[in-house]
Protein backbone atom coordinates (compact mmCIF):
# COMPACT_ATOMS: atom_id res chain seq x y z
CA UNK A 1 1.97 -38.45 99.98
CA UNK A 2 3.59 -37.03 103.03
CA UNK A 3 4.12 -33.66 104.20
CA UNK A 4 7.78 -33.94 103.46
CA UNK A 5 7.10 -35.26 99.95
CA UNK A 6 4.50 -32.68 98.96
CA UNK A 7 6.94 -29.82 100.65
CA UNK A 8 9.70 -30.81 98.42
CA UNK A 9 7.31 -30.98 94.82
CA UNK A 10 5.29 -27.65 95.90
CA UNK A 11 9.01 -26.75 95.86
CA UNK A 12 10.32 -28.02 93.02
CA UNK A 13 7.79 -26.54 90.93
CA UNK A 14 8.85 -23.31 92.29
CA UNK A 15 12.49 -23.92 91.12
CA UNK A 16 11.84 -25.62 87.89
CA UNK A 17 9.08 -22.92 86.77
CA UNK A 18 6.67 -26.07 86.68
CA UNK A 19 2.59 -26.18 87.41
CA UNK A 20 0.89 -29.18 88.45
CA UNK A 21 -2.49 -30.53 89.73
CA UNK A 22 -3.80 -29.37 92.90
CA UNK A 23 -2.58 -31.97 95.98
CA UNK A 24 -5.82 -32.54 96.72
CA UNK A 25 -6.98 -34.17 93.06
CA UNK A 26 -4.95 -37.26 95.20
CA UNK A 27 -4.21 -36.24 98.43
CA UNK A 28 -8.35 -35.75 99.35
CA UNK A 29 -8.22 -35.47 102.46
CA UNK A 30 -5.41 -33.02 103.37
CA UNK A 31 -7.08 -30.54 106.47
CA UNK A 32 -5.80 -27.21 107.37
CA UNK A 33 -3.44 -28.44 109.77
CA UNK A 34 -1.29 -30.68 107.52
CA UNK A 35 -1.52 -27.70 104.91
CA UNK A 36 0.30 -25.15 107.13
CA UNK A 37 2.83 -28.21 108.29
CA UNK A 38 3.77 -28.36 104.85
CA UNK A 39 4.03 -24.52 104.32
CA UNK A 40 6.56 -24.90 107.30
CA UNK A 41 8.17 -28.04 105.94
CA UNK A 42 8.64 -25.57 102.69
CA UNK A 43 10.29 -23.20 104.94
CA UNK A 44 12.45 -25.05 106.58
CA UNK A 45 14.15 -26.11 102.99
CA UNK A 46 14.36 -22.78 101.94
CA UNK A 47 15.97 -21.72 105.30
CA UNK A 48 18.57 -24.62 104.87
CA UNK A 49 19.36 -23.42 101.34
CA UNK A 50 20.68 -20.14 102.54
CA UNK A 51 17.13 -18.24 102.50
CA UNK A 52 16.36 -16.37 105.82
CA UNK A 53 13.19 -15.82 107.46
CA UNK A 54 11.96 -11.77 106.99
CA UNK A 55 8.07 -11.68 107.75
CA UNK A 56 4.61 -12.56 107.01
CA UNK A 57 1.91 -11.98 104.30
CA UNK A 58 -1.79 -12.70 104.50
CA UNK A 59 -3.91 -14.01 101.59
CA UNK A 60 -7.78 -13.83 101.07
CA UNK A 61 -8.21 -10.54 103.30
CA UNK A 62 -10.87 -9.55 101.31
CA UNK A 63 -14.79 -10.51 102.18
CA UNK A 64 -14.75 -10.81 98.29
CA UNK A 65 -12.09 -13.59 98.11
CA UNK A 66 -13.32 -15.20 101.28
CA UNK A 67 -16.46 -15.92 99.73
CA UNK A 68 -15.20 -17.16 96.55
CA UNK A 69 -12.84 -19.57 98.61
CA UNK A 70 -15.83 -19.99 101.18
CA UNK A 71 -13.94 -19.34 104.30
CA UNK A 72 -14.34 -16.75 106.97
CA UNK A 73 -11.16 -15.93 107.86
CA UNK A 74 -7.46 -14.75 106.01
CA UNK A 75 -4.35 -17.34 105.59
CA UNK A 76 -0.99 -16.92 106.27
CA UNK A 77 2.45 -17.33 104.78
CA UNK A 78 5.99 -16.67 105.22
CA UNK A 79 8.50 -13.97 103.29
CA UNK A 80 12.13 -14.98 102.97
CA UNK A 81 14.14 -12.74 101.61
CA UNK A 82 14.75 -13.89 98.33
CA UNK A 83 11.34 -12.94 97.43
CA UNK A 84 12.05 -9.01 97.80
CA UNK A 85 12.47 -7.71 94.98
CA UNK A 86 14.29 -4.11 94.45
CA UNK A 87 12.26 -1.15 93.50
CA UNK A 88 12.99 -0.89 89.78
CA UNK A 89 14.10 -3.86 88.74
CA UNK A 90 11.45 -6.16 86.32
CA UNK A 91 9.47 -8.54 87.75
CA UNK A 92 11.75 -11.76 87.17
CA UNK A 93 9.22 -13.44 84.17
CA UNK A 94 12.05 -16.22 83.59
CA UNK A 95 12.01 -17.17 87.84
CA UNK A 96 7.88 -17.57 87.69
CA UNK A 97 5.48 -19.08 86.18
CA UNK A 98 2.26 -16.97 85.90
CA UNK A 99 2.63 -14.09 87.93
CA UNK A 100 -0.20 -11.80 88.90
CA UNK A 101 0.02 -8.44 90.51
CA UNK A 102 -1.47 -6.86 93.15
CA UNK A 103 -1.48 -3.26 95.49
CA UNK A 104 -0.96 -3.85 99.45
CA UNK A 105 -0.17 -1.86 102.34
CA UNK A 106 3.16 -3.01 103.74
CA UNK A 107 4.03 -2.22 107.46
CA UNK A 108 7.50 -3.35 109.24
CA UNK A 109 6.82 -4.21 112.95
CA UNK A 110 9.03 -1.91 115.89
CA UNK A 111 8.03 -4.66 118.30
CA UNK A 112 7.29 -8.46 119.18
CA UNK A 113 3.10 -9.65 118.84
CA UNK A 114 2.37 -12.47 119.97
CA UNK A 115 -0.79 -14.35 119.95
CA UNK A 116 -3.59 -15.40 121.21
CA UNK A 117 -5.56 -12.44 122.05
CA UNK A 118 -3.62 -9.69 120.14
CA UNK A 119 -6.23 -6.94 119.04
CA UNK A 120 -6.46 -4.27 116.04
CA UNK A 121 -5.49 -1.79 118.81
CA UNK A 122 -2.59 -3.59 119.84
CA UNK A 123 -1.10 -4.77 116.69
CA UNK A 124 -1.44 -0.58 115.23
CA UNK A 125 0.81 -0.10 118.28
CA UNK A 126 3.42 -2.47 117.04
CA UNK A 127 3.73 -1.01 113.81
CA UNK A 128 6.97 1.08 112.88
CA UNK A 129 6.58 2.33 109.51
CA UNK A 130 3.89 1.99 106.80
CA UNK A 131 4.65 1.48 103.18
CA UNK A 132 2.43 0.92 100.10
CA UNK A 133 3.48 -2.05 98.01
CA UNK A 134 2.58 -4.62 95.22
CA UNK A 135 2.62 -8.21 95.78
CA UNK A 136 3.80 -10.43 92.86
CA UNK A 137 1.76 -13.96 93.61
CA UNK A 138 2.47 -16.67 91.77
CA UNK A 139 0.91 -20.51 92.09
CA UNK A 140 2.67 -23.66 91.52
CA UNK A 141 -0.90 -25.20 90.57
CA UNK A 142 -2.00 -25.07 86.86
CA UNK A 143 -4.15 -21.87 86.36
CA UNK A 144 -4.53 -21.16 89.27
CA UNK A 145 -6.80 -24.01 90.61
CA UNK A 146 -6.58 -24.91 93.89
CA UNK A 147 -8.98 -25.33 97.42
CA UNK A 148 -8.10 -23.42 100.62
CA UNK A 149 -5.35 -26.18 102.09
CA UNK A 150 -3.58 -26.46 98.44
CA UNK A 151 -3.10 -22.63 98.69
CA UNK A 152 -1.95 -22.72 102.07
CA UNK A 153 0.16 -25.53 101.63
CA UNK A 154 1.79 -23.59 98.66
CA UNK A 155 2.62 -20.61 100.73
CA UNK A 156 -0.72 -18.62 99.85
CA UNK A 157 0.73 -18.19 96.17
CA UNK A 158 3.98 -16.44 97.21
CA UNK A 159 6.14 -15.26 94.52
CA UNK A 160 8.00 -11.69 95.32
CA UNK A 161 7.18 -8.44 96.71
CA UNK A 162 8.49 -4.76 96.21
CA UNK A 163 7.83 -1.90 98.71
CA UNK A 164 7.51 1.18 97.47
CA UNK A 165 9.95 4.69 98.02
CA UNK A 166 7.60 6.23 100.89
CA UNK A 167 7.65 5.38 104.89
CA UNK A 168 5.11 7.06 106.95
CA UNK A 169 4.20 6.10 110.38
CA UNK A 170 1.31 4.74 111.90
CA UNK A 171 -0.44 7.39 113.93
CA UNK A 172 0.02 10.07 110.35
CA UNK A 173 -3.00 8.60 108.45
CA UNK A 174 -5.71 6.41 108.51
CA UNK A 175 -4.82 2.75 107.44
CA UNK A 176 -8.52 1.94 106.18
CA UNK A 177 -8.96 4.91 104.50
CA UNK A 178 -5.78 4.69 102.39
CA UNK A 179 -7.15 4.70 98.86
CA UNK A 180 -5.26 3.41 96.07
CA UNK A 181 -5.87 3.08 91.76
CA UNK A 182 -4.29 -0.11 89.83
CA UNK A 183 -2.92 0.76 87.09
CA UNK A 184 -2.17 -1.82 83.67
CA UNK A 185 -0.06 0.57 81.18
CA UNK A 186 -1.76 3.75 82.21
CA UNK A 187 -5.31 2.27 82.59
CA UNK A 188 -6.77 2.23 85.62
CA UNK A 189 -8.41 -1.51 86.22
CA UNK A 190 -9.44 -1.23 89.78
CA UNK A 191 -9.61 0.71 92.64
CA UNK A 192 -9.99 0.32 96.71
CA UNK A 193 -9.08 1.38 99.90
CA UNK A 194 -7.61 -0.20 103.35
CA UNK A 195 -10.61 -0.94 104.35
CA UNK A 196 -10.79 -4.01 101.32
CA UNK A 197 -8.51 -5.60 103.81
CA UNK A 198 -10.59 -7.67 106.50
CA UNK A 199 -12.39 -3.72 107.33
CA UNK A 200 -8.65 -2.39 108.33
CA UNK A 201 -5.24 -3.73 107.80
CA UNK A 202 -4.81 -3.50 111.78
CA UNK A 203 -7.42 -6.47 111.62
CA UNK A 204 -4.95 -8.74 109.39
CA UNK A 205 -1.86 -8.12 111.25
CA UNK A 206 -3.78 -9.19 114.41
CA UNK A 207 -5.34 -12.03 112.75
CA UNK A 208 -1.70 -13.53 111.71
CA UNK A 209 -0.56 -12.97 114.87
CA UNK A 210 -3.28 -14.94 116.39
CA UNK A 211 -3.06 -17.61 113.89
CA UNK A 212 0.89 -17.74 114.42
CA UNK A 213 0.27 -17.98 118.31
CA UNK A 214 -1.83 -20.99 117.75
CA UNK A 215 0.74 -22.89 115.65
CA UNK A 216 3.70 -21.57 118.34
CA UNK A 217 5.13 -18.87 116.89
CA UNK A 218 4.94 -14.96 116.98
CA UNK A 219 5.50 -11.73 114.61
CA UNK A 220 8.82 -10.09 115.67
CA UNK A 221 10.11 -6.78 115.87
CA UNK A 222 11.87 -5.92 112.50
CA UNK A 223 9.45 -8.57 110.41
CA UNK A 224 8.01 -7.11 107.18
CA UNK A 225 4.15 -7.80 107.30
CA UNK A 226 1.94 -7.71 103.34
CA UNK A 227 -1.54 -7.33 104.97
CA UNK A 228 -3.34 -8.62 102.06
CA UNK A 229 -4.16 -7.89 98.58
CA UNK A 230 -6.24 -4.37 98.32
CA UNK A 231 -7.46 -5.65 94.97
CA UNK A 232 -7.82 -8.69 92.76
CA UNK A 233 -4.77 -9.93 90.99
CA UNK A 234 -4.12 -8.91 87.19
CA UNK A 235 -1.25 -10.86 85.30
CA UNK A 236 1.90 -9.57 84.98
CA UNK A 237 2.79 -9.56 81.17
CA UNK A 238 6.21 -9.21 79.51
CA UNK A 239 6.90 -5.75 78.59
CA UNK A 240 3.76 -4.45 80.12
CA UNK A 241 3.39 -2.02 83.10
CA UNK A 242 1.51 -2.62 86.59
CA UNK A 243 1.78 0.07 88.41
CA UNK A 244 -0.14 0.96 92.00
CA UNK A 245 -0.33 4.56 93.14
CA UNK A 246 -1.41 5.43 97.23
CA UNK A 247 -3.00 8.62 98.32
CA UNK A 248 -0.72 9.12 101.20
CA UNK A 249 2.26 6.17 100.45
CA UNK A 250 3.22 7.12 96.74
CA UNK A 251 3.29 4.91 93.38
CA UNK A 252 4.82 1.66 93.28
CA UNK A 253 5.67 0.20 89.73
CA UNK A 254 6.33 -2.96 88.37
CA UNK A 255 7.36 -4.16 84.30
CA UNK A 256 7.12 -7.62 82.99
C-alpha cells in the first residue's frame, strides 16, 4: 500500500461511514513518518474538495493515554472547517460512525509559532482567546483498534468539534487549573482539570508547534488549536446528552 492509497481508504471510510482493520494488520511496517505523510496526503484531498485548512488538535495529551499507547509524547492533526460544528446543533450520528465525546480547552492563536524551540511561555503569549470545548472523535478503524501510526495516519480520530459560548483571555485565569465535570444525561462520569493535558495546555500548544516545525510547517495567527482531551472519551448515543461544564469557560453541550 502506498501513502496515496491508504490516504484515499482512511478517507473513504470517513465518507462512506465505513470501519476497517487497522493499516498495520498488512501494512507492518508503517513508522511515524509515513503515518503523518499520509495524514497530510488526507489533507491535501480534503483541501482540493473545497475544505480549508482552520487549525490543529492534539491527541494522547494525557500521561494516562500515553501509557496505554506507550509513547511519551502527544500527536497531532489537522481541523478543516467542515469539522466545526455549530453550538446547538446534534452531533451529526448519520455523518460518523462511532463517535465519542470528550471536554477540551480550545484557544485561537493572535499570532504566528513556529517551531523548533517554541516554549510553554512563548506559546501562552500567542494565545488570543480561550474557550472550553468538546471534541467529537471518531475512528475509521473497527472499535477503535489501532497502534500509534494507524491513529496518526487517520488524523488522531478526528471527527468534529464545537466551542463553547464563552471567550476569556489568556492572562484572566489559570489554564492548568481550569477544572471541568463530564456530564452523560445529568450524570457526572468524570472529572479533571488543565493540568490532565501534558501538566498545562501551554505544554501541548508548544509541543505541536515543535512537531509542526520539524515536518516544515508552523501554527498561524487566527488557527483554532484543541489542546487535547481533558478526559477519556464516552460514546455519543442517539438521543442522549454529553454535556461538559468549565469553572471559568461555561457549559458546552452536545445531543446524539
Amino acid at each position: 500500500m502506498t501513502v496515496e492509497e491508504a490516504a484515499r481508504l482512511l478517507l473513504a471510510r470517513e465518507d462512506e461511514k465505513t470501519d476497517g482493520p487497522p493499516l498495520t494488520d498488512e501494512w507492518s511496517d508503517l513508522d511515524l513518518g509515513t503515518a503523518y505523510r499520509i495524514q497530510d496526503e488526507t489533507l491535501r484531498l480534503r483541501l482540493a474538495r473545497g475544505e480549508t485548512l482552520i487549525g490543529v488538535k492534539l491527541g494522547l495529551t494525557s500521561r494516562a493515554k500515553q501509557q496505554r499507547m506507550n509513547v511519551s509524547s502527544p500527536l497531532t492533526a489537522w481541523l478543516t472547517d467542515a469539522m466545526v460544528l455549530p453550538a446547538g446543533v446534534p452531533v451529526p450520528m448519520d455523518k460518523l460512525i462511532h463517535p465519542r465525546a470528550e471536554p477540551e480547552i480550545v484557544v485561537t492563536l493572535g499570532r504566528d509559532l513556529e517551531g523548533p524551540g517554541v516554549t510553554a511561555a512563548t506559546a501562552l503569549g500567542a494565545v488570543e482567546h480561550v474557550f472550553g470545548g468538546i471534541e467529537i472523535i471518531d475512528s475509521r478503524y473497527a472499535d477503535f483498534r489501532f497502534t500509534l501510526h494507524d491513529v496518526v495516519a487517520d488524523n488522531a480520530s478526528s471527527g468534529a468539534f464545537v466551542t463553547g459560548p464563552v471567550a476569556r483571555g489568556v492572562t484572566d485565569f489559570d489554564l492548568s487549573l481550569e477544572a471541568c465535570s463530564l456530564e452523560v444525561d445529568g450524570t457526572v462520569v468524570d472529572t479533571a482539570t488543565g493540568a490532565a493535558v501534558q501538566g498545562h495546555p501551554a505544554e501541548a500548544i508548544a509541543l505541536a508547534a515543535n512537531d509542526l516545525g520539524r515536518r516544515g510547517q508552523w501554527l498561524r495567527a487566527g488557527w483554532i488549536v484543541l489542546t487535547g482531551g481533558m478526559t477519556d472519551a464516552v460514546p455519543v448515543v442517539k438521543d442522549s446528552t454529553v454535556s461538559a461544564s468549565f469553572s471559568s469557560l461555561g457549559r458546552v453541550v452536545v445531543g446524539g
